[in-house]
Protein backbone atom coordinates (compact mmCIF):
# COMPACT_ATOMS: atom_id res chain seq x y z
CA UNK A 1 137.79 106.75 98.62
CA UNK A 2 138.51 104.10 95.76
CA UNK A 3 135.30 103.15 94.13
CA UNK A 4 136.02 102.99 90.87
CA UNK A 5 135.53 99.50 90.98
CA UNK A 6 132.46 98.93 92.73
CA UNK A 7 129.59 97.99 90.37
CA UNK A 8 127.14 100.66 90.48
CA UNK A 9 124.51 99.56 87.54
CA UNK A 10 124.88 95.83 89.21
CA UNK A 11 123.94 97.39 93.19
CA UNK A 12 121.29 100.13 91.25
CA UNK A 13 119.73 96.57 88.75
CA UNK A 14 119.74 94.56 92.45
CA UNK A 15 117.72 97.10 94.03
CA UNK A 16 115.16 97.14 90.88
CA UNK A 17 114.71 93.71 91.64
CA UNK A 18 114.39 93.44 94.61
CA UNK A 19 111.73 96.39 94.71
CA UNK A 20 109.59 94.08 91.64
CA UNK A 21 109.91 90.97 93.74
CA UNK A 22 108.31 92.94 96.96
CA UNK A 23 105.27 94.33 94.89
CA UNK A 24 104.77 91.21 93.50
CA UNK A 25 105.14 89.37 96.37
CA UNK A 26 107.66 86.31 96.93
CA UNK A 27 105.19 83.68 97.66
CA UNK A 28 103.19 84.31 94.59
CA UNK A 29 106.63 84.71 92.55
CA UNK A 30 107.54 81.55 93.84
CA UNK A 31 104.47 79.57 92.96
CA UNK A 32 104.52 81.33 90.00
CA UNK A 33 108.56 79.91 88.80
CA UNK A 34 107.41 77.02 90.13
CA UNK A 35 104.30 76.44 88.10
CA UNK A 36 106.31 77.36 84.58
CA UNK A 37 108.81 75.35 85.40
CA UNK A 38 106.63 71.89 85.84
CA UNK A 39 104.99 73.38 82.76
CA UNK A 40 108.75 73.45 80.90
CA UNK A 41 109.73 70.02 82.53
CA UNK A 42 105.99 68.49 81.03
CA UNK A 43 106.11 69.71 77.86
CA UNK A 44 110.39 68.75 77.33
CA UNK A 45 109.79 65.83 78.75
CA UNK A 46 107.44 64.88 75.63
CA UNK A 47 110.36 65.47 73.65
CA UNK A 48 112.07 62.53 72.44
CA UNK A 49 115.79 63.20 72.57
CA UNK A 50 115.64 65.05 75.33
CA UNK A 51 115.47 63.99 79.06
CA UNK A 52 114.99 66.42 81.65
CA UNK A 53 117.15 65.82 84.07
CA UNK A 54 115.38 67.26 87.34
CA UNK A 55 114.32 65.09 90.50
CA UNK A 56 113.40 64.94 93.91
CA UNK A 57 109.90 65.43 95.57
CA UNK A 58 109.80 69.66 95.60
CA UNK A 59 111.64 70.90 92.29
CA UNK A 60 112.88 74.28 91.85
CA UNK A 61 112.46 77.12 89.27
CA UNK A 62 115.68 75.46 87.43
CA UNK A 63 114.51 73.14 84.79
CA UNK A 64 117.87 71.14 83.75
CA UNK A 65 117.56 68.67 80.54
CA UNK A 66 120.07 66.76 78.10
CA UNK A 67 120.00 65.75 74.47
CA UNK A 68 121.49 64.23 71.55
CA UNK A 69 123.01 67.31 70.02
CA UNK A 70 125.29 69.56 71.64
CA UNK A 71 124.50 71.63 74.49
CA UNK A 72 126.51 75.02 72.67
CA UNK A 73 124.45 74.34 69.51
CA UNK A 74 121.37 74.22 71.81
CA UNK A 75 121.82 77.15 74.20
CA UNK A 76 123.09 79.11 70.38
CA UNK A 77 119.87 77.87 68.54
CA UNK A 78 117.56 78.99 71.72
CA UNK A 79 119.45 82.42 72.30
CA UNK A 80 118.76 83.26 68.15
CA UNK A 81 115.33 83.05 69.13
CA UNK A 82 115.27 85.14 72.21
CA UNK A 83 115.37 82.61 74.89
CA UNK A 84 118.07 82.55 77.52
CA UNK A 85 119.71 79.75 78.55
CA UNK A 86 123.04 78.27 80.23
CA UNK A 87 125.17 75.33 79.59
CA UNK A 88 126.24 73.54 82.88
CA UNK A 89 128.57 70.64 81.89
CA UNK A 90 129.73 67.38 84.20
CA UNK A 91 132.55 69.40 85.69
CA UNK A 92 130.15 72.02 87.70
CA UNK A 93 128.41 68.41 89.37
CA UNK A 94 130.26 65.54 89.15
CA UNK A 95 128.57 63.23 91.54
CA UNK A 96 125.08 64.51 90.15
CA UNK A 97 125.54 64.29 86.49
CA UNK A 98 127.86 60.63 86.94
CA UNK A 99 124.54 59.48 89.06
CA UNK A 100 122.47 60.47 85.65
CA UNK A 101 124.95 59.59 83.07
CA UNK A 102 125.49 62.87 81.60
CA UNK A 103 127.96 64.91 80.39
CA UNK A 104 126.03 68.47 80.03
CA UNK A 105 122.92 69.84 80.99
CA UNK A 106 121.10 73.28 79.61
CA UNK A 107 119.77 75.09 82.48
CA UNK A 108 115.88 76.73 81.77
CA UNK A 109 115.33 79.80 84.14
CA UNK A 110 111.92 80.75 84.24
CA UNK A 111 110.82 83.68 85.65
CA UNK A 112 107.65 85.26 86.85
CA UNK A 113 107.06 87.40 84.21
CA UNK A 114 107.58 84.66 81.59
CA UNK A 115 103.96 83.74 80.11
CA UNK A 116 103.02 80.03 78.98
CA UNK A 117 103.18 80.52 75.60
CA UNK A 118 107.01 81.48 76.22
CA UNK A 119 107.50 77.95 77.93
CA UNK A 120 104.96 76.72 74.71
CA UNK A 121 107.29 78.52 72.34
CA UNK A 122 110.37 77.03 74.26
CA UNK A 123 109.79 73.82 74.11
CA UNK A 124 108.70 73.75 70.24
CA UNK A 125 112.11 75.54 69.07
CA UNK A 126 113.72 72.91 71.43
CA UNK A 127 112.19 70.35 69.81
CA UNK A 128 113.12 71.64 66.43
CA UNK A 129 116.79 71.56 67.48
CA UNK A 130 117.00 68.20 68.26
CA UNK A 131 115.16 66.85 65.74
């Protein structure tokens, strides 16, 4: 009767996904997030001013770091050059981010049809943020 507010595009973009995740496969998409990811954490890590903020034996696709500079500045300078990312600030994980001594984090999302260079090209306009 009333649909007018049920998100169509959202339900119709779900189902795209879904159907690219099953052709790929979501073992090898997995390994594949994973794998960038350790590649993003290695290669911020390196960075001086920043400290990636992940732990725990079996990380996720979510690569989490901090730095010097703002977190708005950073997630604006990376979005300028094409590459998504989130702030997530104390609020979102208190007992986390008081553990670490952090006020903000900037959330990396990998996906599996992100190459290495993109991670490569990352991490050097990261690094030209904060320094």
């Amino acid at each position: 009767f009333e649909n007018w507010e049920f998100p169509h595009a959202l339900v119709l973009g779900m189902g795209k996904a879904a159907e690219y995740a099953l052709a790929i496969g979501l073992e090898p998409a997995r390994d594949r997030v994973r794998s960038l990811a350790d590649m993003a954490r290695e290669l911020l890590g390196e960075i001086d001013s920043v400290r990636v903020l992940d732990r725990g034996e079996e990380k996720g696709a979510i690569v989490t770091v901090t730095a010097e500079r703002a977190a708005g500045e950073l997630v604006a300078g990376l979005a300028a050059a094409g590459i998504n990312t989130n702030v997530t600030a104390r609020a979102y994980a208190i007992l986390d981010f008081d553990d670490k001594g952090v006020e903000f984090g900037i959330r990396i999302s990998p996906h599996y049809y992100n190459t290495e260079d993109e991670i490569a090209l990352l991490a050097d306009i990261l690094k030209g943020l904060v320094s």
